[in-house]
Protein backbone atom coordinates (compact mmCIF):
# COMPACT_ATOMS: atom_id res chain seq x y z
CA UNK A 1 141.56 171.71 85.06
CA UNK A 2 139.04 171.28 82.36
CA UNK A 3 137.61 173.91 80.66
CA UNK A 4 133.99 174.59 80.74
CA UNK A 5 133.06 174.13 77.03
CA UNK A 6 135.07 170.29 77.03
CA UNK A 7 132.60 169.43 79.99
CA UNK A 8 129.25 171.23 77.77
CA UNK A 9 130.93 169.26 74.49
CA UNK A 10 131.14 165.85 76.77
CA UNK A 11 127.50 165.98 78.42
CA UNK A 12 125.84 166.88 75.21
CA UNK A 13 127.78 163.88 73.17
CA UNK A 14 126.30 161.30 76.26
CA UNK A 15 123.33 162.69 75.93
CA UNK A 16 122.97 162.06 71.96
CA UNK A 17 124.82 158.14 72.88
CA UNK A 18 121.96 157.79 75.33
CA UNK A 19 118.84 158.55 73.36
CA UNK A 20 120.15 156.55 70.14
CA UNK A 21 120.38 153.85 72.55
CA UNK A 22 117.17 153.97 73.65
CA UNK A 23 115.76 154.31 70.46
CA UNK A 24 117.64 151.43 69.62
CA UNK A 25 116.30 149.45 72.45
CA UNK A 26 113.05 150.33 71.89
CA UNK A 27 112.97 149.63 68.10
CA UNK A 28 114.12 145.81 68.79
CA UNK A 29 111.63 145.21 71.43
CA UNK A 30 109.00 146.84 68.90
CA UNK A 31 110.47 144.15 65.55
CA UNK A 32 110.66 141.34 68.20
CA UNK A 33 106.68 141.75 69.27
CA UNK A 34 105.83 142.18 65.65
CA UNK A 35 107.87 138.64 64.28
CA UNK A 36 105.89 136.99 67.71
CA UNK A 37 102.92 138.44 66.37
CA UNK A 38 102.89 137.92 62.86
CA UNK A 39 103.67 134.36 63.00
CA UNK A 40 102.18 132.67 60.37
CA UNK A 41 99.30 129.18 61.04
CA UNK A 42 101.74 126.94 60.42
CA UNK A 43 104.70 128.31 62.82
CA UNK A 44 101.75 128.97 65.60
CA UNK A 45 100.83 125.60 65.09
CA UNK A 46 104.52 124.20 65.63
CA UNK A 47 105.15 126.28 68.70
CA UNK A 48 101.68 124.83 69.78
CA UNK A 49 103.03 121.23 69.35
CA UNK A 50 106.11 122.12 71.10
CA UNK A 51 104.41 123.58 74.16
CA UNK A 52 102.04 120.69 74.49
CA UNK A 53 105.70 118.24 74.39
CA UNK A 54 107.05 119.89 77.14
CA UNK A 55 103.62 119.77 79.11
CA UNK A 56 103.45 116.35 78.20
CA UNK A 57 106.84 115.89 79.33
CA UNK A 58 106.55 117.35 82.62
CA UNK A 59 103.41 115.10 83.72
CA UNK A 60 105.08 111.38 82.90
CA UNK A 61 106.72 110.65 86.85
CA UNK A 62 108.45 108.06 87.73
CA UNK A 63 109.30 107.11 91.83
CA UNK A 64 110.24 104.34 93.66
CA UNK A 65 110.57 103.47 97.28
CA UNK A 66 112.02 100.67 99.60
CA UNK A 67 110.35 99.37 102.92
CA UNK A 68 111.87 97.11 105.55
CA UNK A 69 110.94 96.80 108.82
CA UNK A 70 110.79 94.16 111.70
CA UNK A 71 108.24 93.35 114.81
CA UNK A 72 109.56 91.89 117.65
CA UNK A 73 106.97 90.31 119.79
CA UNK A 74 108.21 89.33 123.73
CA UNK A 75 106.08 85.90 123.97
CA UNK A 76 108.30 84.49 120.73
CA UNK A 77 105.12 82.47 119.48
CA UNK A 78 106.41 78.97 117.91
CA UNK A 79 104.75 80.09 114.63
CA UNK A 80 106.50 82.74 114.08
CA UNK A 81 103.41 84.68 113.68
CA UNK A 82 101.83 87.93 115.27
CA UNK A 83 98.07 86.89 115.09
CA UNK A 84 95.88 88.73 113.31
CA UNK A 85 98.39 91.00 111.20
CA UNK A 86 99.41 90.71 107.46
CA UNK A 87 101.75 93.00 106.38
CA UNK A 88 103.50 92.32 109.98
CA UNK A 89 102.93 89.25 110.45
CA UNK A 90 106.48 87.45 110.97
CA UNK A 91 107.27 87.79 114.78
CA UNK A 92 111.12 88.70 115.40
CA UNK A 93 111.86 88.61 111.90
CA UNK A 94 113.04 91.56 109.65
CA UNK A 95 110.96 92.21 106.33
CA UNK A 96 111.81 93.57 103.03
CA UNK A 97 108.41 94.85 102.74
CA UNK A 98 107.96 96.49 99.59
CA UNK A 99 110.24 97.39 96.46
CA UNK A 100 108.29 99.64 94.33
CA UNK A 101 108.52 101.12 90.99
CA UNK A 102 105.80 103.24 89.96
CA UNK A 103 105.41 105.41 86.29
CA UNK A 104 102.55 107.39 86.21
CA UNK A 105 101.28 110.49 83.96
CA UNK A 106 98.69 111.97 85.67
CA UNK A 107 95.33 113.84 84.94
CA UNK A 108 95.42 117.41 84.76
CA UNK A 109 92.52 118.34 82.84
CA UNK A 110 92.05 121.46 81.24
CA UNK A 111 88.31 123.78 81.43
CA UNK A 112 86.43 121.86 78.58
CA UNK A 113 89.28 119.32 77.04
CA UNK A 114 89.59 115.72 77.18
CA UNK A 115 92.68 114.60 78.90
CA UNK A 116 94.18 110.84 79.33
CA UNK A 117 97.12 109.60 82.05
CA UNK A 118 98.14 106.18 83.43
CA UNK A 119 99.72 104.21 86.20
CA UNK A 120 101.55 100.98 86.38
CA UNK A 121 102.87 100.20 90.13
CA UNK A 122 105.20 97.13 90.27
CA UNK A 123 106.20 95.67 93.82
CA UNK A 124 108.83 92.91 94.99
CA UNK A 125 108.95 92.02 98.77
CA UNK A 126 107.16 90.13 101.66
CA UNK A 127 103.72 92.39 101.43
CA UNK A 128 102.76 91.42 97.82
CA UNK A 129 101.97 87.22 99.59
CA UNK A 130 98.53 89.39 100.59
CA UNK A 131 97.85 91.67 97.66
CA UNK A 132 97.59 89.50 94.70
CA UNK A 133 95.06 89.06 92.63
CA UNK A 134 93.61 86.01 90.85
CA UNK A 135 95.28 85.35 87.43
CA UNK A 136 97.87 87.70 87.60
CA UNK A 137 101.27 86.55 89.13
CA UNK A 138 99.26 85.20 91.80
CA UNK A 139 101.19 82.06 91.83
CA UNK A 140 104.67 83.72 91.60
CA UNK A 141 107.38 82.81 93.89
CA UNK A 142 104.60 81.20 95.75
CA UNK A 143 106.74 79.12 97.90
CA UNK A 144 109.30 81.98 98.72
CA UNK A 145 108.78 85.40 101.16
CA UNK A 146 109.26 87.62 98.87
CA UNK A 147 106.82 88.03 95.57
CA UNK A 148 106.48 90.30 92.67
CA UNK A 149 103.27 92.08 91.98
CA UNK A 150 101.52 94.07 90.03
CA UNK A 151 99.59 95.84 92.04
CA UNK A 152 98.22 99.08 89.54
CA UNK A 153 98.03 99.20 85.49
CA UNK A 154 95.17 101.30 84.34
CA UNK A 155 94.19 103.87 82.16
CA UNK A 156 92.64 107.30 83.20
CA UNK A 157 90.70 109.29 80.80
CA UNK A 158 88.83 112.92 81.88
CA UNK A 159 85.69 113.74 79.57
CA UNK A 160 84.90 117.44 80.19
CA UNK A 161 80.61 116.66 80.25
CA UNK A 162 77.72 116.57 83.32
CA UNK A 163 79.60 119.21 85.24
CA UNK A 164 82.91 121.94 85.30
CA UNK A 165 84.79 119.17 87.13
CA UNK A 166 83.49 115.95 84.31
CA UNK A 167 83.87 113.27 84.77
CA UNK A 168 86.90 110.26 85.04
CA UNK A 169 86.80 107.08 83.92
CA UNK A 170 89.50 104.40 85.07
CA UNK A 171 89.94 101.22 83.21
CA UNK A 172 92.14 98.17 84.45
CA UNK A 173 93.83 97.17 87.73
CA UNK A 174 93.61 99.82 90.48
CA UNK A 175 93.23 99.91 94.15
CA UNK A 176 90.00 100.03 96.36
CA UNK A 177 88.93 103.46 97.36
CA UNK A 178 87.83 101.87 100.53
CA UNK A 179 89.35 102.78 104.09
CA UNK A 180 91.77 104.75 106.06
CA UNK A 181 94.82 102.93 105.16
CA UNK A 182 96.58 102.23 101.86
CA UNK A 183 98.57 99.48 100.68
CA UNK A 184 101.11 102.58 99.54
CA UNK A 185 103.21 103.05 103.39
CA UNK A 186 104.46 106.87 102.21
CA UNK A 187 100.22 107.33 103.00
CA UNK A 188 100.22 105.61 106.55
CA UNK A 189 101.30 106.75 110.17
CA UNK A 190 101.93 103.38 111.22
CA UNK A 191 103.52 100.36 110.30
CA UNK A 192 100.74 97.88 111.27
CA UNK A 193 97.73 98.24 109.94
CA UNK A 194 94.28 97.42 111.55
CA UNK A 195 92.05 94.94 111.50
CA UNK A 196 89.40 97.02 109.41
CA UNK A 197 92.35 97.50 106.80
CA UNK A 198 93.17 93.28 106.92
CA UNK A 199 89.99 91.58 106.76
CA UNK A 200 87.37 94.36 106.61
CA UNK A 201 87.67 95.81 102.91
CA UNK A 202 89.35 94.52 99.73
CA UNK A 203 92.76 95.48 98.49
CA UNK A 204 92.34 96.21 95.08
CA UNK A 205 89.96 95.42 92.23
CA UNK A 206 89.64 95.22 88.42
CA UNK A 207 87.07 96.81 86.11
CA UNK A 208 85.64 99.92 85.25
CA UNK A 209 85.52 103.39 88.00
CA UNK A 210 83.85 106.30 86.97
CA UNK A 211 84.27 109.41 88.81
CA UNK A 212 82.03 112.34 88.55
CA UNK A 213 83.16 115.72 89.69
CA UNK A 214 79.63 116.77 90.48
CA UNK A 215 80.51 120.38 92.42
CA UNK A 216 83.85 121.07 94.27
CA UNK A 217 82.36 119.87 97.26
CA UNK A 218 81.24 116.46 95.78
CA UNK A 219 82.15 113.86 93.88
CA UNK A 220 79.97 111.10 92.94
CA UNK A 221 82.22 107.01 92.12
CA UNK A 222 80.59 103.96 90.70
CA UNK A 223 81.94 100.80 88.71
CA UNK A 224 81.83 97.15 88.02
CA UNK A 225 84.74 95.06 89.51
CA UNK A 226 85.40 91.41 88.55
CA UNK A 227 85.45 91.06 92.69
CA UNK A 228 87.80 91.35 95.67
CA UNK A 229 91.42 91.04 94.90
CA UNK A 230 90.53 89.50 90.79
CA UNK A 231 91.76 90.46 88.02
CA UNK A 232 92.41 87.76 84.91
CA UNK A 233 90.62 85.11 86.61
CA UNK A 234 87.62 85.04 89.03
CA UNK A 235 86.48 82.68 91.90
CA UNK A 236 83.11 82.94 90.02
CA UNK A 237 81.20 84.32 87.18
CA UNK A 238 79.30 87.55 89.34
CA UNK A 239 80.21 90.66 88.69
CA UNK A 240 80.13 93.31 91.73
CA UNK A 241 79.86 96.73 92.42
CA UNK A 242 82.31 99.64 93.70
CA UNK A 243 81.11 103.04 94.73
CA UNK A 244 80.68 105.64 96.91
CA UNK A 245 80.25 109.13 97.36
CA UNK A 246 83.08 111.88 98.45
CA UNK A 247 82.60 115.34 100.11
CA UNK A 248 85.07 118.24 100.68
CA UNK A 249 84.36 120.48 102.95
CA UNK A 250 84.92 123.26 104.66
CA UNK A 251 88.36 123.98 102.12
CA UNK A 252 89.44 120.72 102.56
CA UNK A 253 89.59 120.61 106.52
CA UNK A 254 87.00 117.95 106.21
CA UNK A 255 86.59 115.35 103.95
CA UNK A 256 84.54 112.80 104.08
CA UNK A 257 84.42 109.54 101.89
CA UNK A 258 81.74 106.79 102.08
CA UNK A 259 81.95 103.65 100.12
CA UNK A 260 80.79 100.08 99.09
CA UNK A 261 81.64 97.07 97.19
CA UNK A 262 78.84 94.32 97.13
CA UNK A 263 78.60 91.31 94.94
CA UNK A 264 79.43 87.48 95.50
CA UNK A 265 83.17 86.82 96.49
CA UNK A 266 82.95 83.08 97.55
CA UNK A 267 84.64 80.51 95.06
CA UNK A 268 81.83 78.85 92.77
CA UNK A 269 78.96 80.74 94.09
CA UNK A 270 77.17 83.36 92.13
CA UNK A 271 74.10 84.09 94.23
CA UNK A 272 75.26 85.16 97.49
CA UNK A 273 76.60 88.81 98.39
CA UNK A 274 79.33 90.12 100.48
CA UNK A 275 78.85 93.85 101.57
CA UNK A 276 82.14 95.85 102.12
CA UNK A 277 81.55 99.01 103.38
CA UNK A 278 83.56 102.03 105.22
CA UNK A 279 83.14 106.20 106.15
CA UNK A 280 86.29 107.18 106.16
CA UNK A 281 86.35 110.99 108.01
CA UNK A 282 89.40 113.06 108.32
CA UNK A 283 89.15 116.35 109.97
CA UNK A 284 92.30 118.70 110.37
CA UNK A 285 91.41 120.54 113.23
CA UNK A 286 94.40 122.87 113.53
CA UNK A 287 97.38 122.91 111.24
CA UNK A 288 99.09 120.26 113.23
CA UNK A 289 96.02 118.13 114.69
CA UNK A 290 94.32 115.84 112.64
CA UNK A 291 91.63 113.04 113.38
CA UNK A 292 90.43 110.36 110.97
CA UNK A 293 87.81 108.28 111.68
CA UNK A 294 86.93 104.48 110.13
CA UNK A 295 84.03 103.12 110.32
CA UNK A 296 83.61 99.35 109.03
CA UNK A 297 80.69 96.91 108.09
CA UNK A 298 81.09 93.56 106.12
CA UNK A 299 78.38 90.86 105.47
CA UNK A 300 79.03 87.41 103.68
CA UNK A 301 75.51 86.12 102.96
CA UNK A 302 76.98 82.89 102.56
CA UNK A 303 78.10 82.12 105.51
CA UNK A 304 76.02 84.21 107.66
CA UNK A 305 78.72 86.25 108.87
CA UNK A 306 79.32 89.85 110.20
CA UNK A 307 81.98 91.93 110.99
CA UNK A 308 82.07 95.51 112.04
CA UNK A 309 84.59 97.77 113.66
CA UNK A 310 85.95 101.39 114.23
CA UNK A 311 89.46 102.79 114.02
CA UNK A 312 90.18 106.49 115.36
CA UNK A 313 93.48 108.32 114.80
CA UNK A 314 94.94 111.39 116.04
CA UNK A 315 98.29 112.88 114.43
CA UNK A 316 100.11 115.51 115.72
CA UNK A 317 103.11 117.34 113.97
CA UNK A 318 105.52 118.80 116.46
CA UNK A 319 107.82 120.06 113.61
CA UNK A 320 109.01 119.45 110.25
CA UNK A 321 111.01 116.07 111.04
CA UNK A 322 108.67 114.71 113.63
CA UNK A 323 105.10 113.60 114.63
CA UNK A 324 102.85 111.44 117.13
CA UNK A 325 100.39 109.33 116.93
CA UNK A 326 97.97 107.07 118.48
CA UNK A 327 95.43 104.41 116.81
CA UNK A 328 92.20 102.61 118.57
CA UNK A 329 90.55 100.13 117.93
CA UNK A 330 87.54 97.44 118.30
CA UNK A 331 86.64 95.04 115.40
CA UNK A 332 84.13 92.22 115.81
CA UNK A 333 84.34 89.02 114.19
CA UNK A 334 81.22 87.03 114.75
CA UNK A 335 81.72 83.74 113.48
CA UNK A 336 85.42 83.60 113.06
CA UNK A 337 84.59 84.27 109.53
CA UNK A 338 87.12 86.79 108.52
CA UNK A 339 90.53 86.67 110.85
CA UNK A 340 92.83 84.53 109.80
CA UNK A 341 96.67 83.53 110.02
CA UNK A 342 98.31 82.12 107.23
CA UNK A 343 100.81 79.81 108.24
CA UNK A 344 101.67 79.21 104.35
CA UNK A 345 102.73 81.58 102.15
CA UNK A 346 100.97 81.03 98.87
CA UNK A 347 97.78 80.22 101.58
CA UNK A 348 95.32 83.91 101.11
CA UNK A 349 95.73 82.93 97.42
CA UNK A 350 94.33 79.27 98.06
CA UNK A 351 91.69 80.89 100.03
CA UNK A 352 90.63 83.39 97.49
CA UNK A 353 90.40 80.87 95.01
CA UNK A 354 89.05 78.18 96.93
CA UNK A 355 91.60 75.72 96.81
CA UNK A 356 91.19 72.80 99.74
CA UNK A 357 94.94 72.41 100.36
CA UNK A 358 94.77 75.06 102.85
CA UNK A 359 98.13 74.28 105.74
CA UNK A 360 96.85 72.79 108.42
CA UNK A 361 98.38 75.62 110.75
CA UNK A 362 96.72 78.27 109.13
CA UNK A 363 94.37 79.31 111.90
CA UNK A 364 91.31 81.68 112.46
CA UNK A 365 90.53 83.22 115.58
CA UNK A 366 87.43 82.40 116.15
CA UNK A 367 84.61 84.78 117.62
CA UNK A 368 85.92 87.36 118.81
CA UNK A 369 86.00 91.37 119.39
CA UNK A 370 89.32 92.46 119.21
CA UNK A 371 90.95 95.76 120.76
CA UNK A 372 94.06 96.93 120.03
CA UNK A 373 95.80 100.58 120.70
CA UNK A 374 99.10 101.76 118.52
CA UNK A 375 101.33 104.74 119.78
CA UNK A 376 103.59 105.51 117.01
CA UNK A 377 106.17 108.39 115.65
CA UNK A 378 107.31 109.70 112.16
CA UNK A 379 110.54 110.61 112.08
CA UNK A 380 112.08 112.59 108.93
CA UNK A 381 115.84 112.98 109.21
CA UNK A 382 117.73 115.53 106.71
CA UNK A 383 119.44 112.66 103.96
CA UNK A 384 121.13 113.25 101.28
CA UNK A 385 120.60 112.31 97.20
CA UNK A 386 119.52 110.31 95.57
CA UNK A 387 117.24 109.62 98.44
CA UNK A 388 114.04 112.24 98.31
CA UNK A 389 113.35 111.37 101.35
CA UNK A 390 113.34 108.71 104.70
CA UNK A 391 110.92 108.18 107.33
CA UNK A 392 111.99 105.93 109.91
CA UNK A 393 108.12 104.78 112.34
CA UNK A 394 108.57 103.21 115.85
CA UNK A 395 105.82 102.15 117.22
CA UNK A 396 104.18 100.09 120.56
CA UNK A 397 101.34 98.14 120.02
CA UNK A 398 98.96 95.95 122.33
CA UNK A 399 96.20 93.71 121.56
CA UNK A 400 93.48 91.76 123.26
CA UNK A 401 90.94 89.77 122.88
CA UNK A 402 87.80 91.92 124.84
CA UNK A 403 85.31 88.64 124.87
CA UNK A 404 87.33 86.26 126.70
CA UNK A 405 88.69 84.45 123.93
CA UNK A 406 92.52 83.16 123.19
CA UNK A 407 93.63 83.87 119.35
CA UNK A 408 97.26 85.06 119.72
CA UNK A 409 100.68 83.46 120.64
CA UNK A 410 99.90 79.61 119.46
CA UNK A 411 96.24 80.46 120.12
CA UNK A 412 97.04 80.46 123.74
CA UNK A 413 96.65 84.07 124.90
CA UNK A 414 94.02 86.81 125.34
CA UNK A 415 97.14 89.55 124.84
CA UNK A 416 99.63 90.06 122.11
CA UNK A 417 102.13 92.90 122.82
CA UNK A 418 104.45 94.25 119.81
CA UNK A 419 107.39 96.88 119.18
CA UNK A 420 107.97 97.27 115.45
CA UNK A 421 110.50 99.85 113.92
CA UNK A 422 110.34 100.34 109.23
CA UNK A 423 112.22 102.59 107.32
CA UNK A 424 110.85 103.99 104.35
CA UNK A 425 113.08 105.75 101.54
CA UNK A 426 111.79 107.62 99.15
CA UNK A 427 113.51 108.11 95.61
C-alpha cells in the first residue's frame, strides 16, 4: 500500500516535469518564429530562389503515348483504302498510329507577373504521312508507312496587360484551334475522324497566336500563319490569318469557340483566298451527357469551290471505365475539290506543295454530300505501371454517298461499312 504523502510527493513532481516541458515547448516554437522572422535580405532572397526551383520544377512534364489500331472493312477494296478517311485509311490493315513524346512547361501565370512555358511534341507512326508541314521533315521516310514528325515546338509567353487574365502570345509550330477533333487521340471519342476534321480545317500552322484573356467568360485569338500545314517553306509568299473568339459560359457547361483561317493556300498563287472556318459548341448537359456540335464552312477562291458540313456528338459516361457514343454527319463537297484518297504515301505532301507527280490512283470523290454515322465506346480497364493509363475504342461506322454518287470501294459503291478497334496507352 502506498502511503498518502508518496502519492502527494509523486503528483506534485509530474506536475513541476509537465509545466517545464511546456515552457520548454513553447520557448522553441517562440526562437524558431523569431530565426524565420529575422532572416536577413540575402537568406530571404535564397529561400526565394529556392521556392521558385521547385515551382519551376514541378511545371516541366514530360508524357508519351502509343496508338495502334486497325479497320476492317467487309467489301476488301483492291486499294486497300477506306475512302475518304486519313488517319484510317488502310482497309484490313493494323496501324501503329502514333508514337509520341511530348515535354512541355506550361503557363501558370501569376496576378500581375510575366510568365514563359513551351512545348515540343515529336511523333513516329502511320498518322504523321497527313500532318506534315512544308520544310520540316516533310520528306522523311517518304516512301515508308511510318514517318517522324514534329508536330508542336513553340514558345508561350503571358504578359500580365489589357485585362486580369493578359494576354498570351505563342511563337513557332503549334496546332490549329479549329474544330471538334484533335490530332492528339487521348482528346477524341472515336477512332475515325470526320470529314470536317480531314478536309474541312487545317492541321496545324506556323507563326504568331495571341491570346487575350478579355473577362473569364471571353477570350479574344488572332495571328499570322505562314498557311495551312507550313512551316520552313511555303507553297507561296501570302501570309494568312488565324483567329477566333472563345466564350465560357455558364461555369464551363458551355463553351463555345468560333474560328477562322483565311489567306491563299494554293501553290504559286498569292491572290486568291481560302476561308476555313468552324463553331465548335460543347454543352455538358448533366454530369454524364455531353453534346458538341461542329459546324464547317471552307471556300477556295481559286477554284471556285465550297464545302460545308455539320458533325453532332453525344457522350455518355456510364461509369468510371466506360462510355457511349454516337457521331453524325453530312459534309458537302461541291466540286470534288477537297476529298481525296491518297494512294501514295508521300502524295498530301505533293499536293500541298504542288508537285505534278501526283499517283495516278490517288482519287477524289467527286461531288458529293456525304453521310456517315459512328457508334463507338471508351473503355478504361484498371492496368498497372508504368502505364498511366489505356483506353481501348470499338467502334461501327457506315457511310454513304446521299446524292447518288459512287466514291468508296474502287469508286464503285454508294456505301462503305467499317468496324475499327485502337488502343491507346498512356505513360
Amino acid at each position: 500500500m502506498v502511503h498518502p504523502w508518496l502519492k502527494k510527493d509523486f503528483a506534485r513532481l509530474l506536475c513541476v516535469r509537465f509545466t517545464r516541458f511546456v515552457a520548454a515547448l513553447l520557448i522553441s516554437v517562440a526562437a524558431s518564429e523569431v530565426v524565420g522572422q529575422t532572416l536577413t535580405p540575402s537568406e530571404e532572397e535564397v529561400q526565394d530562389k529556392v521556392i521558385q526551383q521547385e515551382e519551376a520544377k514541378s511545371r516541366l512534364a514530360i508524357s508519351s503515348w502509343v496508338q495502334s489500331g486497325i479497320t476492317a472493312n467487309p467489301d476488301s477494296p483492291r486499294d486497300n483504302q477506306n475512302f475518304g478517311r486519313f488517319f484510317d485509311d488502310r482497309a484490313n490493315e493494323p496501324l501503329l498510329n502514333q508514337v509520341v513524346l511530348n515535354f512541355e512547361r506550361a503557363l501558370v501565370p501569376k496576378p500581375g507577373e510575366f510568365d514563359w512555358g513551351f512545348k515540343l511534341q515529336v511523333m513516329y507512326g502511320s498518322d504523321a504521312r497527313f500532318i506534315h508541314s512544308l520544310g520540316l521533315l516533310d520528306h522523311a521516310g517518304s516512301s515508308s508507312l511510318l514517318q517522324p514528325d514534329i508536330v508542336e515546338a513553340y514558345l508561350n509567353l503571358h504578359f500580365p496587360i489589357l485585362s486580369e487574365g493578359g494576354v498570351d502570345v505563342k511563337l513557332g509550330k503549334f496546332v490549329t484551334m479549329e474544330g471538334a477533333e484533335t490530332i492528339d487521340p487521348r482528346t477524341n471519342f472515336f477512332y475515325s475522324h470526320t470529314y470536317i476534321f480531314n478536309f474541312g480545317i487545317p492541321l496545324n500552322h506556323t507563326g504568331a497566336l495571341a491570346t487575350w484573356h478579355a473577362t473569364s467568360h471571353v477570350n479574344l485569338v488572332a495571328g499570322l500563319t505562314r498557311g495551312v500545314n507550313t512551316s520552313i517553306k511555303d507553297n507561296n509568299d501570302s501570309l494568312a490569318f488565324h483567329g477566333g473568339i472563345g466564350l465560357d459560359l455558364n461555369e464551363s457547361k458551355l463553351v463555345i469557340s468560333a474560328a477562322t483561317h483565311i489567306g491563299p493556300e494554293t501553290a504559286h498563287d498569292d491572290h486568291n483566298p481560302r476561308y476555313l472556318s468552324t463553331i465548335t459548341t460543347t454543352w455538358k448537359i448533366t454530369d454524364k451527357l455531353t453534346s458538341i456540335t461542329d459546324l464547317n464552312y471552307a471556300r477556295d477562291a481559286g477554284a471556285d469551290a465550297d464545302a460545308y458540313g455539320v458533325a453532332q456528338y453525344f457522350t455518355y459516361t456510364v461509369n468510371s471505365w466506360l462510355a457511349v457514343g454516337v457521331r453524325g454527319e453530312v459534309f458537302r463537297d461541291d466540286k470534288g475539290f477537297y476529298v481525296v484518297s491518297f494512294a501514295n504515301y508521300h502524295d498530301p505532301m505533293r499536293l500541298l506543295a504542288g508537285e505534278p507527280s501526283i499517283d495516278p490512283r490517288t482519287v477524289g470523290g467527286g461531288n458529293t454530300t456525304y453521310g456517315a454515322i459512328t457508334l463507338g465506346l471508351n473503355i478504361k480497364p484498371p492496368v498497372p505501371k508504368p502505364a498511366a493509363s489505356v483506353t481501348i475504342r470499338p467502334e461501327l461506322r457506315f457511310d454513304r454517298a446521299l446524292n447518288g454518287s459512287h466514291p468508296f470501294n474502287d469508286s464503285s459503291d454508294r456505301n462503305q461499312f467499317t468496324g475499327a478497334l485502337d488502343v491507346i496507352v498512356v505513360f
